[in-house]
C-alpha atoms as a PDB file:
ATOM      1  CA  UNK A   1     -20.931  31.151 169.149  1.00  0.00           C
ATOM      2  CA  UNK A   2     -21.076  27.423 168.213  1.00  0.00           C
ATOM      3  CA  UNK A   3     -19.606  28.074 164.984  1.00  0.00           C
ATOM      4  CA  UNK A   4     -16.632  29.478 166.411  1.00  0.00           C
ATOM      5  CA  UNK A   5     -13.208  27.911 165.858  1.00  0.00           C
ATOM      6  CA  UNK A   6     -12.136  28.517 169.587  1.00  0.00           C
ATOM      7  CA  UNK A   7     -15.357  27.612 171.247  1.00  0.00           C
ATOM      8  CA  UNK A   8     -14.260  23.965 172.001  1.00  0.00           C
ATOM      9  CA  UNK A   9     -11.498  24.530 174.013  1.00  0.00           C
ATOM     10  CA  UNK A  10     -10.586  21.373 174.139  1.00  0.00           C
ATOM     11  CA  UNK A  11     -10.226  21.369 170.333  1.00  0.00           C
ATOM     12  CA  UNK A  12      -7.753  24.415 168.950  1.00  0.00           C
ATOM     13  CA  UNK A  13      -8.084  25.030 165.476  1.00  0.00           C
ATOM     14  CA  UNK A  14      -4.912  24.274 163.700  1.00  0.00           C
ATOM     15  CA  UNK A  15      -2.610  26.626 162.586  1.00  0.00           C
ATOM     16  CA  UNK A  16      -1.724  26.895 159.016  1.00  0.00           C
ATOM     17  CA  UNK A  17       1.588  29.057 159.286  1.00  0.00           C
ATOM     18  CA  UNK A  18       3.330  27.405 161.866  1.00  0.00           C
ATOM     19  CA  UNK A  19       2.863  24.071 159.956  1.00  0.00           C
ATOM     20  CA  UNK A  20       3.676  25.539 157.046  1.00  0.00           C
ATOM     21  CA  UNK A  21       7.016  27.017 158.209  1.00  0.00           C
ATOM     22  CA  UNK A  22       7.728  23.476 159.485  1.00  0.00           C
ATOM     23  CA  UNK A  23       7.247  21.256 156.568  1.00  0.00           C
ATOM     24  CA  UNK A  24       7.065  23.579 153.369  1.00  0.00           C
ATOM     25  CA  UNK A  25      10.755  23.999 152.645  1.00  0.00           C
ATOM     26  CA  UNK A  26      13.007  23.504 149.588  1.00  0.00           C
ATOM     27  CA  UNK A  27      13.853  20.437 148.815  1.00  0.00           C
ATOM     28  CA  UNK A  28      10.809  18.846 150.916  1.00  0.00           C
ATOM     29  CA  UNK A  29       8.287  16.921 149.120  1.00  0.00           C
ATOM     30  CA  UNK A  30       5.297  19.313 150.495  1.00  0.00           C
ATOM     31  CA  UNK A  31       4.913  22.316 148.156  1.00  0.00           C
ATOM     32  CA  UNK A  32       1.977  24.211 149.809  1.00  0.00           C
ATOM     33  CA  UNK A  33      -0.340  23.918 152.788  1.00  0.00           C
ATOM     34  CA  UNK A  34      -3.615  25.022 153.099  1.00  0.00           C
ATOM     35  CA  UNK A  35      -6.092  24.508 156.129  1.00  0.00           C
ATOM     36  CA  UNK A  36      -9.711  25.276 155.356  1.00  0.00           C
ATOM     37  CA  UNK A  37     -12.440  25.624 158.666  1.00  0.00           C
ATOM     38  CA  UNK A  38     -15.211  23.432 156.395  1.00  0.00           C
ATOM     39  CA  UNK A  39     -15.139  21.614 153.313  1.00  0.00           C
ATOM     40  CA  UNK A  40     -17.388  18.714 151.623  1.00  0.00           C
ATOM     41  CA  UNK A  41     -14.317  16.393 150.704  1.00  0.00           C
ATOM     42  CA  UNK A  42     -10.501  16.919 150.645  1.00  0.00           C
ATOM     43  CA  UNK A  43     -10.207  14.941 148.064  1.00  0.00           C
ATOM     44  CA  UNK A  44     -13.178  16.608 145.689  1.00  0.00           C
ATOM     45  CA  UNK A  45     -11.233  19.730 146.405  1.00  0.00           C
ATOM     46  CA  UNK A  46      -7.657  18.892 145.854  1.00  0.00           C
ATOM     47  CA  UNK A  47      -8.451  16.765 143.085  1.00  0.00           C
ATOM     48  CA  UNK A  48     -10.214  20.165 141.671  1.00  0.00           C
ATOM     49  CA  UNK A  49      -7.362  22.116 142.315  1.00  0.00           C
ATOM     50  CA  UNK A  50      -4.302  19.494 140.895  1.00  0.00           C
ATOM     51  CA  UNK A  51      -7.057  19.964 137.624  1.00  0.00           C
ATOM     52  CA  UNK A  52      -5.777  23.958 138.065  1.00  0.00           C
ATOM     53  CA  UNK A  53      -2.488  23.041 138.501  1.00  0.00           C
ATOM     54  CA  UNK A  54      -1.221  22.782 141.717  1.00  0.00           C
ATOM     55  CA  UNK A  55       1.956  21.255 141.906  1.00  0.00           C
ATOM     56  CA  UNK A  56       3.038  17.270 143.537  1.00  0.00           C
ATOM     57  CA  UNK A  57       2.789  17.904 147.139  1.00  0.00           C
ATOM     58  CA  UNK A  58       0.317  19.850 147.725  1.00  0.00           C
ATOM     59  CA  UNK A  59      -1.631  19.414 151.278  1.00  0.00           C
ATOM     60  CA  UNK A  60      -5.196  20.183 152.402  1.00  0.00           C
ATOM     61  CA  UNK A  61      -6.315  20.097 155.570  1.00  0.00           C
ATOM     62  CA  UNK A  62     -10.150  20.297 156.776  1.00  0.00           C
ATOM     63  CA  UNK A  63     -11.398  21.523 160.498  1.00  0.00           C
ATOM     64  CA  UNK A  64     -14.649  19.812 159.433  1.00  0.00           C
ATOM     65  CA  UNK A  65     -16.127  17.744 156.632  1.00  0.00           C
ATOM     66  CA  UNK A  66     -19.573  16.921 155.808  1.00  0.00           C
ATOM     67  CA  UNK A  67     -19.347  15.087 152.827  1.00  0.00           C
ATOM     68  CA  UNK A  68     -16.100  12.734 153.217  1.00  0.00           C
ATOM     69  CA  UNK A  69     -16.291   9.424 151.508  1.00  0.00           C
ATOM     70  CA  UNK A  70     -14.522   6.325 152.312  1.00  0.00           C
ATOM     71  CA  UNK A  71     -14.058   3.237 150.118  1.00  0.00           C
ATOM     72  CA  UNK A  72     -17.210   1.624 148.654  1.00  0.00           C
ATOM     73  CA  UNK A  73     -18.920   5.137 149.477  1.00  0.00           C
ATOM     74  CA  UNK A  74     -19.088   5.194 152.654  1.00  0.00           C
ATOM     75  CA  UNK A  75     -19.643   8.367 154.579  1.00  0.00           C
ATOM     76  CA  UNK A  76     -16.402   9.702 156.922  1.00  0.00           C
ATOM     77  CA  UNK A  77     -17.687  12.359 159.057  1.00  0.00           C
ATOM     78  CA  UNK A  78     -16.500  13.925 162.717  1.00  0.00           C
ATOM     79  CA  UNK A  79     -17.494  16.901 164.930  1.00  0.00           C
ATOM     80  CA  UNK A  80     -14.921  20.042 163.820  1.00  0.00           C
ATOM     81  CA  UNK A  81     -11.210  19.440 164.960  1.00  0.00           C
ATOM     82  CA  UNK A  82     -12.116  16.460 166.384  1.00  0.00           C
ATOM     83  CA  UNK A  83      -9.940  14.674 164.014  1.00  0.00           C
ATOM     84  CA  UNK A  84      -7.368  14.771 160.869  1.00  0.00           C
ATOM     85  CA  UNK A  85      -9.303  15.382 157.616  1.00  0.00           C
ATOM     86  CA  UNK A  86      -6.535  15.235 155.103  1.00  0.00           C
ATOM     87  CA  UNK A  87      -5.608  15.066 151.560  1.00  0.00           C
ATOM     88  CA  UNK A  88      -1.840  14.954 149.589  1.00  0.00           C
ATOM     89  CA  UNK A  89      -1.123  15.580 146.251  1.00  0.00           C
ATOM     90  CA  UNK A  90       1.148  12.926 145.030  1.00  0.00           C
ATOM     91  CA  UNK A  91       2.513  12.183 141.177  1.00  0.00           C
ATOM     92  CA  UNK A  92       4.300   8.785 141.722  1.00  0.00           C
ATOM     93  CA  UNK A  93       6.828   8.289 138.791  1.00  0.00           C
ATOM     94  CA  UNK A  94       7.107   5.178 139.212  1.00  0.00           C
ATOM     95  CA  UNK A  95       5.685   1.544 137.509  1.00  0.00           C
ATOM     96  CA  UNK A  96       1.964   1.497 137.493  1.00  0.00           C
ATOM     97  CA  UNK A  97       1.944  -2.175 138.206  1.00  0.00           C
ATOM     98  CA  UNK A  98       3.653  -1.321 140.922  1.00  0.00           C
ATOM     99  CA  UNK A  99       1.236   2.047 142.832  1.00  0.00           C
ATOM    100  CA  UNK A 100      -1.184   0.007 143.709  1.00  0.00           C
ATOM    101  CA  UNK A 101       1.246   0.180 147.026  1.00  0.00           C
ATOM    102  CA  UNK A 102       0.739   3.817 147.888  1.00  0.00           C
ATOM    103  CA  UNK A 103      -2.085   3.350 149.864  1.00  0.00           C
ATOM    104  CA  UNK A 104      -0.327   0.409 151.974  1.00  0.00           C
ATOM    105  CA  UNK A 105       3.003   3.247 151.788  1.00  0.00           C
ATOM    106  CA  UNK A 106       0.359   6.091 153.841  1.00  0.00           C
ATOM    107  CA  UNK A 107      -0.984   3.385 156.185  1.00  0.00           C
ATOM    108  CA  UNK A 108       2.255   2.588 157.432  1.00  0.00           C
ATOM    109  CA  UNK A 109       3.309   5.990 157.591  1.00  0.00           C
ATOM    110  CA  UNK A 110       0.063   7.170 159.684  1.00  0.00           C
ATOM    111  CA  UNK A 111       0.662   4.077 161.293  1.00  0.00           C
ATOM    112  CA  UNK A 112       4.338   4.520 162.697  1.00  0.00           C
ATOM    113  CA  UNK A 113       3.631   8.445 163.192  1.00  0.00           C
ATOM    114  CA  UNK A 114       0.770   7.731 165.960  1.00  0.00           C
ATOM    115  CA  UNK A 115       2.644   4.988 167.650  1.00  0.00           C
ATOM    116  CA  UNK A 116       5.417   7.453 167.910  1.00  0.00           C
ATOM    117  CA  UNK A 117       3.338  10.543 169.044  1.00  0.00           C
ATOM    118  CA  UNK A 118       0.439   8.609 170.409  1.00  0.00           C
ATOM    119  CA  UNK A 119       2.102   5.361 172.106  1.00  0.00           C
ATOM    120  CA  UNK A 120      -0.712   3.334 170.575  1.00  0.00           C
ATOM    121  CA  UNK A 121      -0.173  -0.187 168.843  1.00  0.00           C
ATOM    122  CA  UNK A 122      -1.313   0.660 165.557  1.00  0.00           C
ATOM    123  CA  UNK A 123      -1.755  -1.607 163.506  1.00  0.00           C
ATOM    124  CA  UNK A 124      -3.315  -2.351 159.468  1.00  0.00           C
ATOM    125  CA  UNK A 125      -5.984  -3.963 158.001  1.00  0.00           C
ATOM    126  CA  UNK A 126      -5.520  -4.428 154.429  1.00  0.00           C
ATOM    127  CA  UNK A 127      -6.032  -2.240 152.201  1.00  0.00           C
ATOM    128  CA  UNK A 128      -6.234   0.887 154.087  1.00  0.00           C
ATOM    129  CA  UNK A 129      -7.578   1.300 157.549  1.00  0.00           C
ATOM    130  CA  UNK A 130      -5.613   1.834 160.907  1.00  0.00           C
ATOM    131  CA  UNK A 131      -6.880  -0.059 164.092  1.00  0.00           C
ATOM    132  CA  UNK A 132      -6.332  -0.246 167.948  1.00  0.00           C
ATOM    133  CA  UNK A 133      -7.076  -3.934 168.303  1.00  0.00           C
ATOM    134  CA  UNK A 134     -10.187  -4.365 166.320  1.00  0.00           C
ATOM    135  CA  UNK A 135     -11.629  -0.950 165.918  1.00  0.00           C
ATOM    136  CA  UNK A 136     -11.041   1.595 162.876  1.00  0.00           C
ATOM    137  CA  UNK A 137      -9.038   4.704 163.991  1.00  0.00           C
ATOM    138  CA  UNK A 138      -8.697   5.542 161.031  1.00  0.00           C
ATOM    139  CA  UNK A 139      -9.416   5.050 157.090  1.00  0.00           C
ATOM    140  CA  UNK A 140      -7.110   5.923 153.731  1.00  0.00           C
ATOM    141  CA  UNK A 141      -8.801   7.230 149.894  1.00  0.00           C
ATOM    142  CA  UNK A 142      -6.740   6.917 147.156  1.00  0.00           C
ATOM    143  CA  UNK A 143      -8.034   8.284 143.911  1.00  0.00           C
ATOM    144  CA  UNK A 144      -5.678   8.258 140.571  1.00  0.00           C
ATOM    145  CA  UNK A 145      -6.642  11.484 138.547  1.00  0.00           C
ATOM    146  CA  UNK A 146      -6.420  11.388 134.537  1.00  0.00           C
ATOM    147  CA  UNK A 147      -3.204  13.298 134.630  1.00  0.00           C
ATOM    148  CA  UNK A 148      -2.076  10.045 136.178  1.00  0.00           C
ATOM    149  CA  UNK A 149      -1.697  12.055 139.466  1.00  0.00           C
ATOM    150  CA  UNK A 150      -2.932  10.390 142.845  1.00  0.00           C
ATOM    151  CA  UNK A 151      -4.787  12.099 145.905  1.00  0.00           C
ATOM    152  CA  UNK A 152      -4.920   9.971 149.086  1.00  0.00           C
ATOM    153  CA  UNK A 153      -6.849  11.479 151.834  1.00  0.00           C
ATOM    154  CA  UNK A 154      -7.269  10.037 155.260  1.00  0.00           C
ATOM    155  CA  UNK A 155      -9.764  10.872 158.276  1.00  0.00           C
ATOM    156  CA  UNK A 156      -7.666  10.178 161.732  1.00  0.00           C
ATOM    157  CA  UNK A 157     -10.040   9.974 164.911  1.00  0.00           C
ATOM    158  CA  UNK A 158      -8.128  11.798 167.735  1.00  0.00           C
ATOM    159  CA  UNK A 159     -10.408  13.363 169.916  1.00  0.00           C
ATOM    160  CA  UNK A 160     -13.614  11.956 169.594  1.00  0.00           C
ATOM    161  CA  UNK A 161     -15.547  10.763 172.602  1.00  0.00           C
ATOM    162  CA  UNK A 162     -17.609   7.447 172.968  1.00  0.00           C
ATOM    163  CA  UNK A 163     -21.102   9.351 172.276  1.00  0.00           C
ATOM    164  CA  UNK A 164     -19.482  10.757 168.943  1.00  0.00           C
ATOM    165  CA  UNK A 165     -18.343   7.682 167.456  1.00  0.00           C
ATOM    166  CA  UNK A 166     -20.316   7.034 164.004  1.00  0.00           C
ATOM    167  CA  UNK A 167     -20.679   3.347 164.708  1.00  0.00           C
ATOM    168  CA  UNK A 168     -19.366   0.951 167.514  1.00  0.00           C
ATOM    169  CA  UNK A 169     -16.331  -0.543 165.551  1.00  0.00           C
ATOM    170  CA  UNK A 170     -14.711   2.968 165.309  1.00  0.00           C
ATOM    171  CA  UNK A 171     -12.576   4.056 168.260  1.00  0.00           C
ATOM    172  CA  UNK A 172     -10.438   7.265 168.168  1.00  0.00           C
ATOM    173  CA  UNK A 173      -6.530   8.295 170.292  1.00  0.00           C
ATOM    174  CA  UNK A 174      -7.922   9.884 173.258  1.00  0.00           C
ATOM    175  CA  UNK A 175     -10.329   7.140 174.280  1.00  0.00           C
ATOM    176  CA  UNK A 176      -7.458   4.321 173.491  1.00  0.00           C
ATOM    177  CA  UNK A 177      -5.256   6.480 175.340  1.00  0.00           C
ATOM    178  CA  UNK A 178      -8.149   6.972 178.163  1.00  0.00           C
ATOM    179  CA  UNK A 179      -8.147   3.122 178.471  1.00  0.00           C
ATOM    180  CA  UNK A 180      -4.518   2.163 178.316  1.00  0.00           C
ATOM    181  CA  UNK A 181      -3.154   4.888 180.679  1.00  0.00           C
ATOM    182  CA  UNK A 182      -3.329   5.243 184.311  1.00  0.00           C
ATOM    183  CA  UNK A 183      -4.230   8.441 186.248  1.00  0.00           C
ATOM    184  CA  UNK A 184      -0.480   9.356 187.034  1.00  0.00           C
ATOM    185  CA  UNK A 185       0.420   9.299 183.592  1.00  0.00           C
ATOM    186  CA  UNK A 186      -2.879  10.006 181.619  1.00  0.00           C
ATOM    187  CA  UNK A 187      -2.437  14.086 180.947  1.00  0.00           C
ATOM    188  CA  UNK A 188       0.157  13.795 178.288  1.00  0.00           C
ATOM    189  CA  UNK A 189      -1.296  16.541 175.599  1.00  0.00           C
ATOM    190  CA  UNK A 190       1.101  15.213 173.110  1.00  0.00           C
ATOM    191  CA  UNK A 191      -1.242  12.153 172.310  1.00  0.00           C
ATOM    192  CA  UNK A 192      -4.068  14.237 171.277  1.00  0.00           C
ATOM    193  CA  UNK A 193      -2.470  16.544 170.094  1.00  0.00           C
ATOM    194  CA  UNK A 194      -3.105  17.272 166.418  1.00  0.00           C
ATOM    195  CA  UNK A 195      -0.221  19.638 165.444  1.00  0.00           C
ATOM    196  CA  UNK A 196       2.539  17.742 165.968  1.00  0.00           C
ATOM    197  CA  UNK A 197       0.761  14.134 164.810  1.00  0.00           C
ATOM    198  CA  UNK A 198      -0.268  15.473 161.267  1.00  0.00           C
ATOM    199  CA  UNK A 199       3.419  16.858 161.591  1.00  0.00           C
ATOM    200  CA  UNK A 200       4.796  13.434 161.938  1.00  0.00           C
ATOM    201  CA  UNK A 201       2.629  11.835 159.822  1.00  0.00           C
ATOM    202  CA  UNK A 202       3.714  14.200 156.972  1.00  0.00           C
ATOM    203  CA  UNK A 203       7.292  13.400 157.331  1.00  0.00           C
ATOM    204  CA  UNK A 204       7.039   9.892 157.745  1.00  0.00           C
ATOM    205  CA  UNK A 205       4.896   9.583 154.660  1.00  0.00           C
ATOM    206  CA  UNK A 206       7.598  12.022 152.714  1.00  0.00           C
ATOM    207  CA  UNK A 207      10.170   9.615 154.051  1.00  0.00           C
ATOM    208  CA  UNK A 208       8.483   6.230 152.978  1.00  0.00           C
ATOM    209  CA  UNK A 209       7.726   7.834 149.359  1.00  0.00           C
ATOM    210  CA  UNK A 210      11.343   9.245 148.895  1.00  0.00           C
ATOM    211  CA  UNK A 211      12.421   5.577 149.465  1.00  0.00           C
ATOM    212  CA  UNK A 212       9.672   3.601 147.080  1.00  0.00           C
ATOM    213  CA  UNK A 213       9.539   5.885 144.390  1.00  0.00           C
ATOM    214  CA  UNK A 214      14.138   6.079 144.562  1.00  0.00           C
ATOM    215  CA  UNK A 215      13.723   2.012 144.390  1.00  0.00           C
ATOM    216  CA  UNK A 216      11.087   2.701 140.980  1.00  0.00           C
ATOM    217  CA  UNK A 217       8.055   1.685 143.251  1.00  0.00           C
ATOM    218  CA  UNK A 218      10.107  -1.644 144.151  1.00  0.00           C
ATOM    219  CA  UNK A 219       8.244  -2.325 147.596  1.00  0.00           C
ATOM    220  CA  UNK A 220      11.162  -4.742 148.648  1.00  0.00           C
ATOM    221  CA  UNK A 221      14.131  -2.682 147.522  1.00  0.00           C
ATOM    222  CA  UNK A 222      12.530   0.114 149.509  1.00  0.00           C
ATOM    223  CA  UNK A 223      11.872  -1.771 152.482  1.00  0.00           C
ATOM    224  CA  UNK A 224       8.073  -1.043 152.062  1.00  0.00           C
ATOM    225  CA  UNK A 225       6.933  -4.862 152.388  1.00  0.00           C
ATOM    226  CA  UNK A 226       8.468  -5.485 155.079  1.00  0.00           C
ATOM    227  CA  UNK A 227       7.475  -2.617 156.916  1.00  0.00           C
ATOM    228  CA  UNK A 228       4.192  -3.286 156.228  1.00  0.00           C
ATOM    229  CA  UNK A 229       4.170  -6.931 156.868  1.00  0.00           C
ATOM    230  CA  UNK A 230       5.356  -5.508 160.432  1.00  0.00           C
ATOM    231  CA  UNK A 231       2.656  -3.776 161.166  1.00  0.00           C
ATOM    232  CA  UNK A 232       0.038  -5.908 159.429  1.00  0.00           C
ATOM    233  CA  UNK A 233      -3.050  -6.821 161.302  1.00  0.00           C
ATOM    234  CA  UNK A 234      -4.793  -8.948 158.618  1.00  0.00           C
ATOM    235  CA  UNK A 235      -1.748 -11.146 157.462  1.00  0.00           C
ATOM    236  CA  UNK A 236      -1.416 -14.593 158.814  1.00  0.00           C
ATOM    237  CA  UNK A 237      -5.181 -14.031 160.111  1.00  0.00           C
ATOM    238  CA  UNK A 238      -8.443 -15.806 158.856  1.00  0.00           C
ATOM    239  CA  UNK A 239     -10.713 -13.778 157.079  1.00  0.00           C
ATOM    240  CA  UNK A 240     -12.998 -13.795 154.651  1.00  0.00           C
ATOM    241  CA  UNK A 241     -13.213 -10.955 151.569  1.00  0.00           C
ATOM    242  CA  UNK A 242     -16.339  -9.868 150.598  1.00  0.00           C
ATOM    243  CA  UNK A 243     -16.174  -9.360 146.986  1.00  0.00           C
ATOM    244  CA  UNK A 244     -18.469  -7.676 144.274  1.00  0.00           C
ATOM    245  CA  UNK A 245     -21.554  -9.857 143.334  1.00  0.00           C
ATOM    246  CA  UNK A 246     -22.220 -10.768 146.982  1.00  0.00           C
ATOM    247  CA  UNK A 247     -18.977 -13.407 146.259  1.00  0.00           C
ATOM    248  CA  UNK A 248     -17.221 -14.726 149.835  1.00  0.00           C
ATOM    249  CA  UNK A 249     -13.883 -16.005 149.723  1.00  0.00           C
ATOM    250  CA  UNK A 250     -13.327 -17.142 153.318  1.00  0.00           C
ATOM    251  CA  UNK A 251      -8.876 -18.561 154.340  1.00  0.00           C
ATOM    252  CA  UNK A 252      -6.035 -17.451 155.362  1.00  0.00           C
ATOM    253  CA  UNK A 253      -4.209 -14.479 154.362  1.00  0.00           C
ATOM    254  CA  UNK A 254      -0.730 -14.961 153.516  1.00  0.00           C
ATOM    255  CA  UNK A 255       0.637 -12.087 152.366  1.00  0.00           C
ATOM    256  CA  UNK A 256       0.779  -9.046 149.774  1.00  0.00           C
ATOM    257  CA  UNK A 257       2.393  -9.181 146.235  1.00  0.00           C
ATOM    258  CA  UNK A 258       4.809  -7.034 143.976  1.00  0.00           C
ATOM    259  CA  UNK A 259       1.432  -5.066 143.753  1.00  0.00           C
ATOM    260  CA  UNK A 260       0.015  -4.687 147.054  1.00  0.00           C
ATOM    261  CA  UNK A 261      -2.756  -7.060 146.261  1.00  0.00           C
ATOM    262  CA  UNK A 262      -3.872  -9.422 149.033  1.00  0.00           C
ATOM    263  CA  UNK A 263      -3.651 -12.831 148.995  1.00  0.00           C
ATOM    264  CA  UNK A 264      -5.834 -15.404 150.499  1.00  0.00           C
ATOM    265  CA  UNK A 265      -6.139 -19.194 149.944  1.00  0.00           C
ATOM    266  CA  UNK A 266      -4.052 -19.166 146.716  1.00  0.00           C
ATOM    267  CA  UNK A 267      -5.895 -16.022 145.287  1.00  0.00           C
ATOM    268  CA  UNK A 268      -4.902 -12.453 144.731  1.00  0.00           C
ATOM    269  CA  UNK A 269      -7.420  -9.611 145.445  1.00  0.00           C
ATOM    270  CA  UNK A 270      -6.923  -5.993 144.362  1.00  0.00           C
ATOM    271  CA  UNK A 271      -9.958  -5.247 145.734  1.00  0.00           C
ATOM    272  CA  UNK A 272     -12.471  -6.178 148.431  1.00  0.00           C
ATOM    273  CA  UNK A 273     -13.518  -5.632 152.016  1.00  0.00           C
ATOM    274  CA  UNK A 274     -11.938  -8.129 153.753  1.00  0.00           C
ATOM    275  CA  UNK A 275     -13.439  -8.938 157.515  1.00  0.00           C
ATOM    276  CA  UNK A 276     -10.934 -10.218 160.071  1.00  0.00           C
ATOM    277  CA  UNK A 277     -12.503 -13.637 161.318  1.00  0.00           C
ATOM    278  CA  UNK A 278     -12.189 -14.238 165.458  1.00  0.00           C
ATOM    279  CA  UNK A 279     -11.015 -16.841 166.400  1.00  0.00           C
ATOM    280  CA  UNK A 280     -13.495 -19.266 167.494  1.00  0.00           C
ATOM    281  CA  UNK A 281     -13.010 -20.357 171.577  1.00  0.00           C
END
């Protein structure tokens, strides 16, 4: 009975024709939609299947995955529809200079859809992770293919509970909303709700790529910088990137270039985990 899509109440199993009939349309960016119960990675799989020849736009959705990876390798893993295991298709024709910004383009998607749906301040850390405050609700893959196709896959923690968390930094929508709400207010079913946020997130992240790749991937002709400087947790913050070779570059970031790349103490990183520094009292 465990194995059961229904026997968590509390967590419905998606459905994969009603989301269909609301986002795969003609003329919309998402050509095909596919929910699976159980998969290793989203992105092993659609990256597999864009190798068959699935068109740009194709979406995958897992219940459950057991072998999701995050950047640097890390593991990504959740109890079944506890959260939004996800994976696009995209084929950006634009610059390649300039796609080093589609990550930063699905973060502020993801990010705008759950403070719409959720009424959580979400906010970024560069490159790719969404926080409530200081703790990771959520992180973003991107992986360019050889066909010069990308898949970007993101794991969204919406219902988890304390006890499930994978480690203590992590926090997920129905324990931000269980701290931020009062009792009169606190049954709103639209906050944890995963139909209608992968809905929104889908839309806002067709809207955001519809702009950047119209302006040729220009991320200030789009509006794309600024939108993310908006809702940019690590800019104007001290931190310190921790870079390959155990190298530590420790200042202040400033901002983001024409490519997306960080940049901290006169430097420009495309890559690195960067650590947001408190604030010493």
């Amino acid at each position: 009975m465990s194995d059961s899509r229904f026997a968590d109440l509390d967590r419905p199993p998606l459905n994969q024709a009603a989301l269909t009939r609301a986002l795969v349309r003609p003329g919309s960016l998402w050509t095909d939609l596919t929910v699976v119960d159980r998969t290793g990675s989203t992105n092993a799989d659609l990256a597999r299947r864009a190798r068959e020849g699935v068109r740009e736009g194709a979406v995958l959705i897992a219940e459950a995955q057991f072998a999701g990876r995050g950047r640097l390798g890390r593991v990504w893993n959740a109890p079944p529809r506890s959260g939004l295991t996800f994976s696009v298709l995209l084929h950006p024709q634009v610059p390649h200079a300039r796609q080093g910004w589609l990550p930063l383009l699905f973060g502020v998607a993801a990010a705008s859809a759950v403070r719409r749906v959720a009424e959580l301040d979400v906010r970024l850390k560069w490159p790719n992770d969404l926080l409530v405050g200081e703790r990771k609700l959520a992180g973003i893959l991107a992986e360019r293919l050889e066909s010069g196709a990308v898949v970007v896959g993101m794991g969204l923690n919406v219902s988890l509970r304390t006890t499930e968390l994978p480690v203590d930094t992590a926090t997920s929508i129905a324990i931000e909303l269980e701290a931020t709400h009062t009792e009169h207010d606190r049954e709103r079913p639209q906050g944890t709700d995963r139909d209608p946020l992968i809905r929104a997130i889908l839309r806002e992240i067709e809207s955001h790529y519809r702009d950047w790749t119209a302006a040729d991937g220009d991320a200030d002709a789009s509006g794309l910088r600024a939108a993310y400087l908006a809702s940019s947790a690590t800019i104007g913050r001290e931190v310190r990137v921790e870079l390959p070779g155990e190298r530590i570059l420790a200042g202040t970031a400033t901002g983001v270039d024409v490519s997306g790349h960080l940049q901290v103490a006169g430097q420009t990183f495309s890559a690195g985990d960067v650590v947001h520094v408190r604030p010493s009292s």
